[in-house]
PDB file of N, CA and C in Angstrom:
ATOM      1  N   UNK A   1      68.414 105.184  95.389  1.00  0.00           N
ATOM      2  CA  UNK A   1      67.987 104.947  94.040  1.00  0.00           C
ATOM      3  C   UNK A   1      69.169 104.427  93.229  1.00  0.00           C
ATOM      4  N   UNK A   2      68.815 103.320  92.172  1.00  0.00           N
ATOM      5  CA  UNK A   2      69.829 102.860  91.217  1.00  0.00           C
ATOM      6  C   UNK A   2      69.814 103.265  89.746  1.00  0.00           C
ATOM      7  N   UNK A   3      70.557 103.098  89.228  1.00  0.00           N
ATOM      8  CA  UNK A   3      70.617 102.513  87.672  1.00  0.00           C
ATOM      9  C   UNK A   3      69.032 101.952  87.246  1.00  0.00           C
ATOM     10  N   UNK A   4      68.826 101.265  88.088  1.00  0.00           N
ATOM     11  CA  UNK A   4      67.553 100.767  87.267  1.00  0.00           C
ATOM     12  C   UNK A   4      66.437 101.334  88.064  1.00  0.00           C
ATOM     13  N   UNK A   5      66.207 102.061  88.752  1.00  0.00           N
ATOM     14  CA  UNK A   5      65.391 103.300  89.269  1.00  0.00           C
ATOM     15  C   UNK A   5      64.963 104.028  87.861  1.00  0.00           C
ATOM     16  N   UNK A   6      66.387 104.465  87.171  1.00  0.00           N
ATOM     17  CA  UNK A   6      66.491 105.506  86.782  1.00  0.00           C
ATOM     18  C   UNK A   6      65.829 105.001  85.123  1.00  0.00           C
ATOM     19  N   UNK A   7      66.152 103.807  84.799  1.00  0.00           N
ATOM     20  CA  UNK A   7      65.761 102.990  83.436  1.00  0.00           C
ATOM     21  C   UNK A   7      64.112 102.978  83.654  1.00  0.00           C
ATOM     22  N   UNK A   8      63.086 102.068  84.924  1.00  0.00           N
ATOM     23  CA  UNK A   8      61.931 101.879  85.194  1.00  0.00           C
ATOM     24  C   UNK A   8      61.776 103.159  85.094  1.00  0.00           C
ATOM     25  N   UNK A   9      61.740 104.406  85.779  1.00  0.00           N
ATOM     26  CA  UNK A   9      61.162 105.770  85.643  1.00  0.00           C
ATOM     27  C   UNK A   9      61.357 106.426  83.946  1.00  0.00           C
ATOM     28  N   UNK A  10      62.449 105.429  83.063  1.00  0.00           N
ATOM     29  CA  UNK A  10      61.971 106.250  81.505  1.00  0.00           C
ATOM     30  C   UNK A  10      61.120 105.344  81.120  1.00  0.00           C
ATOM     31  N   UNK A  11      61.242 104.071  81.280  1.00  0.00           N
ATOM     32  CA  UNK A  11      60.341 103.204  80.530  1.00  0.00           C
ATOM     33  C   UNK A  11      59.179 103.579  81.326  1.00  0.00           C
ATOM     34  N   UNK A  12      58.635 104.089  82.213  1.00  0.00           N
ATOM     35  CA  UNK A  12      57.069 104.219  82.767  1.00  0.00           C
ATOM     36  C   UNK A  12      56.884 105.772  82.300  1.00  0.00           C
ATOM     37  N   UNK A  13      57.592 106.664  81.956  1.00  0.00           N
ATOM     38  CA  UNK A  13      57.661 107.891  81.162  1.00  0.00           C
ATOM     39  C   UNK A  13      57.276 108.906  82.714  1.00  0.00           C
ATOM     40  N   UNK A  14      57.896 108.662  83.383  1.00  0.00           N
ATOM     41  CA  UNK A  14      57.474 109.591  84.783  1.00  0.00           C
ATOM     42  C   UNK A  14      58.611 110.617  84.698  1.00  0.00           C
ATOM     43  N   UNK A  15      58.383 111.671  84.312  1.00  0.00           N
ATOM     44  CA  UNK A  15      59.617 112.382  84.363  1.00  0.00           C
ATOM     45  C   UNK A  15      60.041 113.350  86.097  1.00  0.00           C
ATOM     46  N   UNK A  16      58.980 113.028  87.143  1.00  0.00           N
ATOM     47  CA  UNK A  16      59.942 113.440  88.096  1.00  0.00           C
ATOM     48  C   UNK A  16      60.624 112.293  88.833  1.00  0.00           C
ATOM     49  N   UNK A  17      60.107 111.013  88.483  1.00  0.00           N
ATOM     50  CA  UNK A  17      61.083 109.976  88.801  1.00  0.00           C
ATOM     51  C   UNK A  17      62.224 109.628  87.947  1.00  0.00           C
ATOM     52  N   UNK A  18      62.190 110.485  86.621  1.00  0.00           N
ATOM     53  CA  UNK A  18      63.619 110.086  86.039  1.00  0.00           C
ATOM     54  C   UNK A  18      64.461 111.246  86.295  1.00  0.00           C
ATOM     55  N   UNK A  19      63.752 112.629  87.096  1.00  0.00           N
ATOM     56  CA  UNK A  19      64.806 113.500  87.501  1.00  0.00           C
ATOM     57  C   UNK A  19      65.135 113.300  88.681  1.00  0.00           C
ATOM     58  N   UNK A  20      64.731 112.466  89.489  1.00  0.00           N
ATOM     59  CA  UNK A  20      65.307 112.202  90.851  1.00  0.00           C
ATOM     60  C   UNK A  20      65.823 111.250  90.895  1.00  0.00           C
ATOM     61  N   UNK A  21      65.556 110.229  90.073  1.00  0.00           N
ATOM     62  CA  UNK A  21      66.469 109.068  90.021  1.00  0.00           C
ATOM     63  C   UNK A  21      68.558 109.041  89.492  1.00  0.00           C
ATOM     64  N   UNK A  22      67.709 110.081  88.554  1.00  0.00           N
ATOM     65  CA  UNK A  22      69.406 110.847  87.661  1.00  0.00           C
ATOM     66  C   UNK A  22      69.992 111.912  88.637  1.00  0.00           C
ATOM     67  N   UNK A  23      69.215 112.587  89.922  1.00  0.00           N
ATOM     68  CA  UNK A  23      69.836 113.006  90.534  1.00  0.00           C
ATOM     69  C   UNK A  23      70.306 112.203  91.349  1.00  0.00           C
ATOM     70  N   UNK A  24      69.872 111.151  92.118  1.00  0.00           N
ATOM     71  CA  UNK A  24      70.471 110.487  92.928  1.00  0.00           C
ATOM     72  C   UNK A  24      71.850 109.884  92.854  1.00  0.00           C
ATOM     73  N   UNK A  25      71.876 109.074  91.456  1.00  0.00           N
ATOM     74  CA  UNK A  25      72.685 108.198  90.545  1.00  0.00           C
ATOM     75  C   UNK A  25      74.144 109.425  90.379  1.00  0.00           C
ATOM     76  N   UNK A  26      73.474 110.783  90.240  1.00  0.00           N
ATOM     77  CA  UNK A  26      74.850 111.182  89.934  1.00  0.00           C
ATOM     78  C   UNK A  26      75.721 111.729  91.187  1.00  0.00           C
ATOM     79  N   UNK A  27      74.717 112.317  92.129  1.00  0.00           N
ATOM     80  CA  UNK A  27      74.843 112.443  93.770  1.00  0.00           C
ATOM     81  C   UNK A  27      76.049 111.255  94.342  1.00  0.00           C
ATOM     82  N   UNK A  28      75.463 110.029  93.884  1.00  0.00           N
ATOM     83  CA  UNK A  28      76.203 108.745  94.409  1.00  0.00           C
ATOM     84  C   UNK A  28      77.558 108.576  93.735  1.00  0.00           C
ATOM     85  N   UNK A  29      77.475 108.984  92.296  1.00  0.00           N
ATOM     86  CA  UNK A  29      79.597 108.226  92.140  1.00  0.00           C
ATOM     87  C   UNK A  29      79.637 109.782  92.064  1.00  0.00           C
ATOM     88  N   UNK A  30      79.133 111.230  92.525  1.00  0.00           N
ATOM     89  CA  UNK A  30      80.152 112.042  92.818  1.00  0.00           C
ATOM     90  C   UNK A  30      80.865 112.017  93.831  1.00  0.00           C
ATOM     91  N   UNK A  31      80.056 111.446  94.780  1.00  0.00           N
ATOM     92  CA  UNK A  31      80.072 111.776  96.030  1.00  0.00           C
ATOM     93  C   UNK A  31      81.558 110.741  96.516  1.00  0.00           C
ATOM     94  N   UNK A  32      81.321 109.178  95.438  1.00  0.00           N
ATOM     95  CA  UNK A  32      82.775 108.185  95.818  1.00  0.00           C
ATOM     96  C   UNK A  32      83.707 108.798  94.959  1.00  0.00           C
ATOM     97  N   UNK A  33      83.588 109.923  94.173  1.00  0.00           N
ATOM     98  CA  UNK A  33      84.389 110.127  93.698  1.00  0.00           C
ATOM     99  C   UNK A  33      85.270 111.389  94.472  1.00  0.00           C
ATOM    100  N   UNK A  34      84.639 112.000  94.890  1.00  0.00           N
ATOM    101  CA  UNK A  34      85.028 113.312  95.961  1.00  0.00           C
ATOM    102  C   UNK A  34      85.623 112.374  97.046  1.00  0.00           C
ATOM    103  N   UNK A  35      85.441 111.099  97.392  1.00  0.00           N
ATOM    104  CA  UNK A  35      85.599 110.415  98.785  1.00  0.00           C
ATOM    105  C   UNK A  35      87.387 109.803  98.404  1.00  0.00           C
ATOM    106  N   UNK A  36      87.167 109.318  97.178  1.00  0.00           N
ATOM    107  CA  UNK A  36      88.577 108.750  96.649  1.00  0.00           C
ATOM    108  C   UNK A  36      89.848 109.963  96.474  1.00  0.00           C
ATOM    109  N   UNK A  37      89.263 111.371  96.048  1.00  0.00           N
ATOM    110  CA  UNK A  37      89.738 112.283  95.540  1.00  0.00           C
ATOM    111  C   UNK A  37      90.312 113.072  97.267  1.00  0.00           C
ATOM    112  N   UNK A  38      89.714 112.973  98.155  1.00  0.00           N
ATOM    113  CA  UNK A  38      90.099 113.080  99.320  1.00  0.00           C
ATOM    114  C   UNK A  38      91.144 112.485  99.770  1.00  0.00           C
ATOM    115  N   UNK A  39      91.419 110.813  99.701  1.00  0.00           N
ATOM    116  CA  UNK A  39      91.921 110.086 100.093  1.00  0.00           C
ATOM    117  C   UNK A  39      93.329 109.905  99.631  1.00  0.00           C
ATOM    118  N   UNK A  40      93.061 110.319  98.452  1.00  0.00           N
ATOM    119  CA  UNK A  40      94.443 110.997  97.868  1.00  0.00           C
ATOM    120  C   UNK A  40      95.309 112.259  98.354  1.00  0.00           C
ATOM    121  N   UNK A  41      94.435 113.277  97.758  1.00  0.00           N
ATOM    122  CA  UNK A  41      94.747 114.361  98.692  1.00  0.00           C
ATOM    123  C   UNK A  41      95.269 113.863 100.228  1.00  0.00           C
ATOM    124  N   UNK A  42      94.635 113.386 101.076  1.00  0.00           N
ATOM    125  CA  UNK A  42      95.302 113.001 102.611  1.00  0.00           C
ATOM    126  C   UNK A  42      96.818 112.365 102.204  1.00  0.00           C
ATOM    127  N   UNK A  43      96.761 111.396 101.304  1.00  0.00           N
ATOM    128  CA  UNK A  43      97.729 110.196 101.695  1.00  0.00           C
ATOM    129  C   UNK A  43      99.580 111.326 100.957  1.00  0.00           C
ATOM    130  N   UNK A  44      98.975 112.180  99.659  1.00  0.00           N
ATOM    131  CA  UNK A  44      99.885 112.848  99.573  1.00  0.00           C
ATOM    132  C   UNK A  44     100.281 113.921 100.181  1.00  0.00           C
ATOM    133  N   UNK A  45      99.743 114.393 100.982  1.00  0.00           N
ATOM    134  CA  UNK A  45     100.018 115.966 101.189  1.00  0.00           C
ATOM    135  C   UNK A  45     100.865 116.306 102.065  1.00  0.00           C
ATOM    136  N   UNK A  46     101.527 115.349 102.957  1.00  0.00           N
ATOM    137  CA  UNK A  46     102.886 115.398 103.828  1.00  0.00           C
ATOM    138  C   UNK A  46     104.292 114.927 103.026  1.00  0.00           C
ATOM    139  N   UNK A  47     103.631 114.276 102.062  1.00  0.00           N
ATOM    140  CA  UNK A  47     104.537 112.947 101.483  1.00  0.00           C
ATOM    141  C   UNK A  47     105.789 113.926 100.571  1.00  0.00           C
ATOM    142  N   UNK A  48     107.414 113.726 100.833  1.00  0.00           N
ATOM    143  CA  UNK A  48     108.061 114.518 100.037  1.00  0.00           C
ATOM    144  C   UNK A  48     108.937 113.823  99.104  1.00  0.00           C
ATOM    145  N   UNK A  49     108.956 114.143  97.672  1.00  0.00           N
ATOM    146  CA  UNK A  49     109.618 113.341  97.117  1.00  0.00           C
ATOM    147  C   UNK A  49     110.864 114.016  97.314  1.00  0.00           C
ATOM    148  N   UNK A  50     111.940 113.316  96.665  1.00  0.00           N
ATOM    149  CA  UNK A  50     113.200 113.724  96.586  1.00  0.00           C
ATOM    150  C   UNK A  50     113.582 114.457  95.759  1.00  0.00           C
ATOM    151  N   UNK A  51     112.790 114.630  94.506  1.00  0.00           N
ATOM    152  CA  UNK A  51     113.224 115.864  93.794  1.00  0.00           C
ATOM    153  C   UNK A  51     112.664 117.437  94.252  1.00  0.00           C
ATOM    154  N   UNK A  52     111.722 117.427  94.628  1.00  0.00           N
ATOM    155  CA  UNK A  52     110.959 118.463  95.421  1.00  0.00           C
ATOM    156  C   UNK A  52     112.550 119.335  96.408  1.00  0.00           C
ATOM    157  N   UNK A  53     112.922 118.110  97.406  1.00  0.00           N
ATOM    158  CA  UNK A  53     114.313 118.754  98.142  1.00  0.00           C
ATOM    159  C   UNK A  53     115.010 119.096  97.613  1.00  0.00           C
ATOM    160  N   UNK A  54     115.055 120.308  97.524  1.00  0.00           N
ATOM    161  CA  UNK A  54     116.723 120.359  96.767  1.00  0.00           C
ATOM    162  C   UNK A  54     117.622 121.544  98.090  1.00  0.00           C
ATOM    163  N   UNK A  55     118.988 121.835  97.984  1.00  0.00           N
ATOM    164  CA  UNK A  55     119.911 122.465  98.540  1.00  0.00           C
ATOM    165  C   UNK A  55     120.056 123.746  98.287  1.00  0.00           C
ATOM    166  N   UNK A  56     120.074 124.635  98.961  1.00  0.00           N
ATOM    167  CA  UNK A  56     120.143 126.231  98.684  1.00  0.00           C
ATOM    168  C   UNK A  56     121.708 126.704  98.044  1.00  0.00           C
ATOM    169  N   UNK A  57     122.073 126.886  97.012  1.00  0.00           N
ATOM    170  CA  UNK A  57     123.374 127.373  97.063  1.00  0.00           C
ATOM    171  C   UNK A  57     124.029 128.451  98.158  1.00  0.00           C
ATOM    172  N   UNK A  58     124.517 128.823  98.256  1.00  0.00           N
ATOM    173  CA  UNK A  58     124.964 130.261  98.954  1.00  0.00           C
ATOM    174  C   UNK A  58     125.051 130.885  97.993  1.00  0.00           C
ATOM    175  N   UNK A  59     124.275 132.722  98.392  1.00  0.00           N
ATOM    176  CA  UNK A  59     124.324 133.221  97.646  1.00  0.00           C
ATOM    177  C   UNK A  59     125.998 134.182  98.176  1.00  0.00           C
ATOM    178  N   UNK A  60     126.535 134.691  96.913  1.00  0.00           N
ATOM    179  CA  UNK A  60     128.018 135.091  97.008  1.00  0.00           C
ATOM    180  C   UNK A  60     127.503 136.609  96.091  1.00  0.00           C
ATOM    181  N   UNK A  61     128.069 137.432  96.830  1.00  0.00           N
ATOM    182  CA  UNK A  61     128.025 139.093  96.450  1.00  0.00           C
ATOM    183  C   UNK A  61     129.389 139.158  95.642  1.00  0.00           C
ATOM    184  N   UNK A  62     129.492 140.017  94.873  1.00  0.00           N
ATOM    185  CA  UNK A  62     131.026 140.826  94.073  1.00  0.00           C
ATOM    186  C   UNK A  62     131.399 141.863  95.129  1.00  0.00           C
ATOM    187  N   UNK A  63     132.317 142.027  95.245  1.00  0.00           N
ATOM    188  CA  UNK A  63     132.867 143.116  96.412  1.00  0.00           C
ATOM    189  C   UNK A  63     133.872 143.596  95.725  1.00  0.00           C
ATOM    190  N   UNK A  64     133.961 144.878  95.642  1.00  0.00           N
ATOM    191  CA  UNK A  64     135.632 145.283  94.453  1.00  0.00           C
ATOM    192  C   UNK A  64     136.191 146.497  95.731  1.00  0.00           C
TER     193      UNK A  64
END
């Protein structure tokens, strides 16, 4: 179902075709949106920047 699924089902006043049409429509860019939001997630999640690294000092005790 499209965009204009969802327009023909208000203009014909069918309201379980404008609730399945608005479900579909939103089903569809969640779904590329979860797909992009993945793809991110993958491409960063090994990836290390250089400020992230940093060097451990040694830690130094007082001894008297």
């Amino acid at each position: 179902m499209s965009t204009l699924d969802l327009v023909s089902a208000i203009i014909n006043k069918d309201a379980t075709g404008i609730d399945s049409a608005f479900n579909a429509a939103m089903a569809e860019k969640i779904a590329i949106r979860l797909d992009d939001m993945h793809a991110n997630v993958a491409q960063s999640m090994f990836k290390q920047e250089e400020s992230e690294v940093t060097a451990e000092e040694p830690i130094t005790t007082e001894e008297e």
